[in-house]
Protein backbone atom coordinates (compact mmCIF):
# COMPACT_ATOMS: atom_id res chain seq x y z
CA UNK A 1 42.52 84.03 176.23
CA UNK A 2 41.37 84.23 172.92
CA UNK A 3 45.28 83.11 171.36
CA UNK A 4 45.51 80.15 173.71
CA UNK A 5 42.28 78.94 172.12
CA UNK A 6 44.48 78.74 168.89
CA UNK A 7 46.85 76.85 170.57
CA UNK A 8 47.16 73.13 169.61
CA UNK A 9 48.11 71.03 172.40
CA UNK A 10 50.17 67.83 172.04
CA UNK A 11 51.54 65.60 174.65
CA UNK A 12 55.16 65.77 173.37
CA UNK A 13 57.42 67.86 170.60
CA UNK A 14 60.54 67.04 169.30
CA UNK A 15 62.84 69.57 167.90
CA UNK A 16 66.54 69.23 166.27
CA UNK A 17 68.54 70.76 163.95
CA UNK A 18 68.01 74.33 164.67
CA UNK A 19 71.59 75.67 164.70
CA UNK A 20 70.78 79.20 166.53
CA UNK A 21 73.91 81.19 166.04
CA UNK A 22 73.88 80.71 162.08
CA UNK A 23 72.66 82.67 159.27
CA UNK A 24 70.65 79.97 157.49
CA UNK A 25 68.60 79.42 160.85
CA UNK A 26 64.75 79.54 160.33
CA UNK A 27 64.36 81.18 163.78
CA UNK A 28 61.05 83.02 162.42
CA UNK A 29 59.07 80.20 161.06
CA UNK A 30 60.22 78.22 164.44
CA UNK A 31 58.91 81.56 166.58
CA UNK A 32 55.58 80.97 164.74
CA UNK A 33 55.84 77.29 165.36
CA UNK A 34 55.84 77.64 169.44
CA UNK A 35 53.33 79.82 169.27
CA UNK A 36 50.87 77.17 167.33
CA UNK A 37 51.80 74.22 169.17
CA UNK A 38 52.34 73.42 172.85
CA UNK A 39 53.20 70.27 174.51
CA UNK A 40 53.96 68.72 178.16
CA UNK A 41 57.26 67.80 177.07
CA UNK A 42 60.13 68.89 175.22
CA UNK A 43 63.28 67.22 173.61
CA UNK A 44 65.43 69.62 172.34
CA UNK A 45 67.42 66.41 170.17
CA UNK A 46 70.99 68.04 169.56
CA UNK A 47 72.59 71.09 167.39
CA UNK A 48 70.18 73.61 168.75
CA UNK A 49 72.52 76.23 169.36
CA UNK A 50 75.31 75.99 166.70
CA UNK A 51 79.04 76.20 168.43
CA UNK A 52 81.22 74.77 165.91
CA UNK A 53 79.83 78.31 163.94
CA UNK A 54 79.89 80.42 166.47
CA UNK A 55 83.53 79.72 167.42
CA UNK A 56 84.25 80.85 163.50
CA UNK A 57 82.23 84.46 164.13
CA UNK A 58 79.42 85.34 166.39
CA UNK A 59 76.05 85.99 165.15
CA UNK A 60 73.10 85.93 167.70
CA UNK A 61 70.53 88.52 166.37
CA UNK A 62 67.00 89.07 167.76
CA UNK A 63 65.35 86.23 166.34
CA UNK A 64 67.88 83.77 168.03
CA UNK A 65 66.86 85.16 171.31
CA UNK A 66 63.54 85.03 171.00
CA UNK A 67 63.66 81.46 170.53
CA UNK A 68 65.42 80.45 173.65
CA UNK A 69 62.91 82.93 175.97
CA UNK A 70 60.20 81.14 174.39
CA UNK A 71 61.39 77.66 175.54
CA UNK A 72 62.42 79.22 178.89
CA UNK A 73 58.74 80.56 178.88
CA UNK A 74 57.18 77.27 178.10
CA UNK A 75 59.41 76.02 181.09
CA UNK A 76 57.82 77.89 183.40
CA UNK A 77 53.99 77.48 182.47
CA UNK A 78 55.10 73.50 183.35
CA UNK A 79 56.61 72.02 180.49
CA UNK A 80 59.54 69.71 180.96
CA UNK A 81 62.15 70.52 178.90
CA UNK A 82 64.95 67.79 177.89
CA UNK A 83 67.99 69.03 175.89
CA UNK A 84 70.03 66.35 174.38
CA UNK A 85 73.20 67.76 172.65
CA UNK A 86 74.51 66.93 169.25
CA UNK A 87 78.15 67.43 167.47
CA UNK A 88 77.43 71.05 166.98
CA UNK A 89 76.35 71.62 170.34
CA UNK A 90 78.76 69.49 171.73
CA UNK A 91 80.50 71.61 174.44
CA UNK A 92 77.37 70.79 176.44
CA UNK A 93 77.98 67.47 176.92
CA UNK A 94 80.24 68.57 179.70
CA UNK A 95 76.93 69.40 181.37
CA UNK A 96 74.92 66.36 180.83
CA UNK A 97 73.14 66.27 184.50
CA UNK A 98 72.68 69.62 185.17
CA UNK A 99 69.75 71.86 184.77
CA UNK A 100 69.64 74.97 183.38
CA UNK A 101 66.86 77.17 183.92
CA UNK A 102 64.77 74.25 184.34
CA UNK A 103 66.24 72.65 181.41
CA UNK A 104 66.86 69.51 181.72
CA UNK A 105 70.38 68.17 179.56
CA UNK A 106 70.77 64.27 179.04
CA UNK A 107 72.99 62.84 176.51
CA UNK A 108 70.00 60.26 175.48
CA UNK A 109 66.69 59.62 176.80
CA UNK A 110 64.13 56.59 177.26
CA UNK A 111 60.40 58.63 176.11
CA UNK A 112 57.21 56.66 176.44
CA UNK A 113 53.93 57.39 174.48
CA UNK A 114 50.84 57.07 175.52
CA UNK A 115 50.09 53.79 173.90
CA UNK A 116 52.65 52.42 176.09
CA UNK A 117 55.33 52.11 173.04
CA UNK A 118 59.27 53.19 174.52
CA UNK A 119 61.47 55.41 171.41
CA UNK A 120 65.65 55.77 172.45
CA UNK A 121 65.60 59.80 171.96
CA UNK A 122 68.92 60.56 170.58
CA UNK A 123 70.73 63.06 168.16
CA UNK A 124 72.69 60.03 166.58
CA UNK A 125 75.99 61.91 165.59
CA UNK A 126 77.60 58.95 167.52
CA UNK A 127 76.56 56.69 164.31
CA UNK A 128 78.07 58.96 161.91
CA UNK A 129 81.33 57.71 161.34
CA UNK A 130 82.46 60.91 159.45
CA UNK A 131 81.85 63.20 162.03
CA UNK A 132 83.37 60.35 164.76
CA UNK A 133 86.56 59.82 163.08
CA UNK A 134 87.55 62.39 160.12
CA UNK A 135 86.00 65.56 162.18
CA UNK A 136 88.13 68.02 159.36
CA UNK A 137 85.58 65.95 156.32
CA UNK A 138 82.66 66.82 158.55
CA UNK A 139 84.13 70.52 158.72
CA UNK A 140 84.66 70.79 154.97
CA UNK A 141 80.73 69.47 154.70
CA UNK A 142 79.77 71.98 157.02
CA UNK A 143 81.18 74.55 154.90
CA UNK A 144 79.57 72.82 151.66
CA UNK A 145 76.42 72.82 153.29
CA UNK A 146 76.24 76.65 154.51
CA UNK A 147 77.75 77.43 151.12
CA UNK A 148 74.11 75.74 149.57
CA UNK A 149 71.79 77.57 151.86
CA UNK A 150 73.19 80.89 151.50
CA UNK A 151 72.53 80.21 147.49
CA UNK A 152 69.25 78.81 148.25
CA UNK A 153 67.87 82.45 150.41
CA UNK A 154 68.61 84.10 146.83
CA UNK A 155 66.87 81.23 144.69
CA UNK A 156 64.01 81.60 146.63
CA UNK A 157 63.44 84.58 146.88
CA UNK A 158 63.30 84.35 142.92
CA UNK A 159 60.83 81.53 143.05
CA UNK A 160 58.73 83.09 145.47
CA UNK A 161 58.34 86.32 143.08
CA UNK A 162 57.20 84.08 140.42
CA UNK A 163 54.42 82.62 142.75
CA UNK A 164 56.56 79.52 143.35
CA UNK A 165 56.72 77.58 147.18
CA UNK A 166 59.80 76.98 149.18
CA UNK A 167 62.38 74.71 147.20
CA UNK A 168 65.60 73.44 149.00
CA UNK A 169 68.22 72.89 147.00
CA UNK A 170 70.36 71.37 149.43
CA UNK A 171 67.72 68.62 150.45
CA UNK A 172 67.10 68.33 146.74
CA UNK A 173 71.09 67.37 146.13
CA UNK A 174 71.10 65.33 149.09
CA UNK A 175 68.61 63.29 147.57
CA UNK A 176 70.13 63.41 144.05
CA UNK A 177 73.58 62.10 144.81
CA UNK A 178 73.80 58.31 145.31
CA UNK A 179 76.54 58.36 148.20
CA UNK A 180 74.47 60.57 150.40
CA UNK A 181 71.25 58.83 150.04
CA UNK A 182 73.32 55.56 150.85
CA UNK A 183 74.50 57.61 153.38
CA UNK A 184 71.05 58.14 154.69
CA UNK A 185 69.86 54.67 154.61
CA UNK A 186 72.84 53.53 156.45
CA UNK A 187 71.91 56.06 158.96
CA UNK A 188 68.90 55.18 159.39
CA UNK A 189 69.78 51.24 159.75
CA UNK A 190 72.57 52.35 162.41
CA UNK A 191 69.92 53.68 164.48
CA UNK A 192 67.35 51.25 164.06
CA UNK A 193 70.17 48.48 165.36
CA UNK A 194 70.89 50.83 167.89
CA UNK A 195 67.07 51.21 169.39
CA UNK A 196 66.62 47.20 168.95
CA UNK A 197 70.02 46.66 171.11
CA UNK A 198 68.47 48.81 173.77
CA UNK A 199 65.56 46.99 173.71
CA UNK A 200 63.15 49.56 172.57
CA UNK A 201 60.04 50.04 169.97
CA UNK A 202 61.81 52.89 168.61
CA UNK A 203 64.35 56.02 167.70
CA UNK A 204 63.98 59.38 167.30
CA UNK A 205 66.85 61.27 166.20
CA UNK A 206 68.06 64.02 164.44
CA UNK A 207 71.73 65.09 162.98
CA UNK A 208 71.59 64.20 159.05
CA UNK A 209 68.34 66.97 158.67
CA UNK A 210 66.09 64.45 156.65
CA UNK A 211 62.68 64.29 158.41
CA UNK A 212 61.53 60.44 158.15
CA UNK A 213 59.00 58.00 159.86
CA UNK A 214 58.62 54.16 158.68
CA UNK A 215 59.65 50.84 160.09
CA UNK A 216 62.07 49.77 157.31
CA UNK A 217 64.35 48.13 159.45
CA UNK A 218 61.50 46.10 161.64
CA UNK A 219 61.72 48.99 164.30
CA UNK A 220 60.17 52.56 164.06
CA UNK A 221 62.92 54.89 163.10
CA UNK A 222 61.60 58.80 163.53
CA UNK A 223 63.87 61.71 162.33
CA UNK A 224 62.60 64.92 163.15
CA UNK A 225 64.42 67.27 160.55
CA UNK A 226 65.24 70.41 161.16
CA UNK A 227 65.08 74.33 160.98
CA UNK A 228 67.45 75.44 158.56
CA UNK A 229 65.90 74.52 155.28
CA UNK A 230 62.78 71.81 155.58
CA UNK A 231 61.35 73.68 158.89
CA UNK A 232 60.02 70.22 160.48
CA UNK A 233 59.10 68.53 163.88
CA UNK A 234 57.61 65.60 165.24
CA UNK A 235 54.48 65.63 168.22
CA UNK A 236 52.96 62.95 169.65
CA UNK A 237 49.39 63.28 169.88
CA UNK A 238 47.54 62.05 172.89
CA UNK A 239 46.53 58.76 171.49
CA UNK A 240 50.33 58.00 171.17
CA UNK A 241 50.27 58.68 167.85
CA UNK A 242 53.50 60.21 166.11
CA UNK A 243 53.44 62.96 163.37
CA UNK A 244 55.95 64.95 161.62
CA UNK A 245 54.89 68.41 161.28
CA UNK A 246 56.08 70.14 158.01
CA UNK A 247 55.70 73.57 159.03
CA UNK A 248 55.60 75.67 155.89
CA UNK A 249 53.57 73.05 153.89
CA UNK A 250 50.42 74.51 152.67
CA UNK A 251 51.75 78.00 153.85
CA UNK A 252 51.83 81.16 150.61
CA UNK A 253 54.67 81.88 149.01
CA UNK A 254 54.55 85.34 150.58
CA UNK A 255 54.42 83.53 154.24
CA UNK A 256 57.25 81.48 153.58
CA UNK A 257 59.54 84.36 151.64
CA UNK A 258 59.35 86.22 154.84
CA UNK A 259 61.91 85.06 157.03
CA UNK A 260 64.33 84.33 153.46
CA UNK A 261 64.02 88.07 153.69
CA UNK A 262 64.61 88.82 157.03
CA UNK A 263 67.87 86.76 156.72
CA UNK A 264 69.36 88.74 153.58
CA UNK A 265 69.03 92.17 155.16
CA UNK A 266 70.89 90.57 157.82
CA UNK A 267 73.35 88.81 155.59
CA UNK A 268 74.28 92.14 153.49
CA UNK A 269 73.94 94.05 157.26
């Protein structure tokens, strides 16, 4: 009684990005995340389970597990759950319709907020035209990108011995290197076009791990981030309001070096 006091309680929670199945997976700071906040619904918005890795090698330890029981248990205390799938999850798409375990999969959905305001909830891989049409460039990315995190675990583990916070270096390159913050804004413009064709106030999306929330393009574009290096998600409150949760701000460097940990005893395992 006394934990669900601690609980805080929004009206929705948007998740993406978490790539279960993969090494660089934050699945303990997320663990500690669904135990903080609950919500009435859920969109799980693509590459929650990671296939495109899994097919290379399976790795599903503990952690991973824990993760989906806790959505299955929020499922049955009442929440709706609403899976839409991404490119790395993309086998499910073959499913879009059923329900499994009382979760719900959709390959987009229509949310409204309390204020009355209507947000397109997609992943958005459709609007990347790398992964669309030169899938063996998204592959060599992939492998780019796993490369970086599994250098990042040792840097900060480094940094957080010197009394230092969580550093990415990945999101720090992204951010660095011209084409792929041109490749962010054009992301972020394909979506926006794509929630004003629909006739919407909004997008929330996932797929390019960059949490985000403005209305650049005349529209409000949302991103919710993801799990494998900034450890981010969006609520809405019950006012309507949107908010992207960055999970390990304001958290010690001992808090956050935990799970970094955790995933190099598993790595050397």
């Amino acid at each position: 009684m006394l934990q669900d006091l601690d609980v805080t309680r929004v009206r929705a929670l948007f998740l993406s990005d978490i790539h279960l199945g993969t090494k660089g997976c934050q699945a303990g700071h997320l663990l500690d995340f669904l135990k903080q906040y609950d919500a009435d619904m859920v969109y799980l918005v693509g590459d929650i389970v990671d296939g495109w890795r899994l097919k290379s090698g399976w790795y599903w330890p503990q952690a991973h597990n824990d993760v989906v029981q806790k959505l299955l248990r929020k499922v049955r205390k009442g929440t709706r759950v609403i899976y839409i799938p991404g490119n790395h999850d993309e086998f499910l798409r073959d499913y879009v319709g059923s329900n499994f375990g009382g979760i719900e999969l959709a390959d987009q959905a229509i949310h409204e907020t309390a204020d009355g305001k209507r947000y397109l909830v997609i992943h958005g891989d459709q609007f990347d035209l790398v992964v669309r049409h030169a899938r063996w460039l998204a592959l060599l990315g992939d492998w780019a990108y796993t490369t970086a995190l599994f250098i990042n675990t040792y840097l900060n583990l480094v940094r957080r011995r010197m009394g230092l916070t969580y550093w990415s270096l990945s999101a720090w390159a992204k951010l660095k290197v011209k084409n792929a913050v041109n490749f962010i804004s054009q992301f972020e413009e394909f979506l926006s076009s794509e929630a004003k064709r629909q006739d919407v106030d909004g997008v929330i999306c996932g797929h390019i791990h960059h949490a985000a929330l403005h209305d650049t393009f005349g529209i409000r574009y949302v991103n919710t981030g993801d799990w494998v290096e900034s450890c981010t998600a969006v609520v809405e409150h019950y006012d309507g309001t949107l908010e992207i949760i960055r999970w390990l701000e304001g958290k010690s460097p001992m808090t956050q070096g935990r799970a970094e940990i955790s995933q190099l005893a598993k790595q050397a395992a």
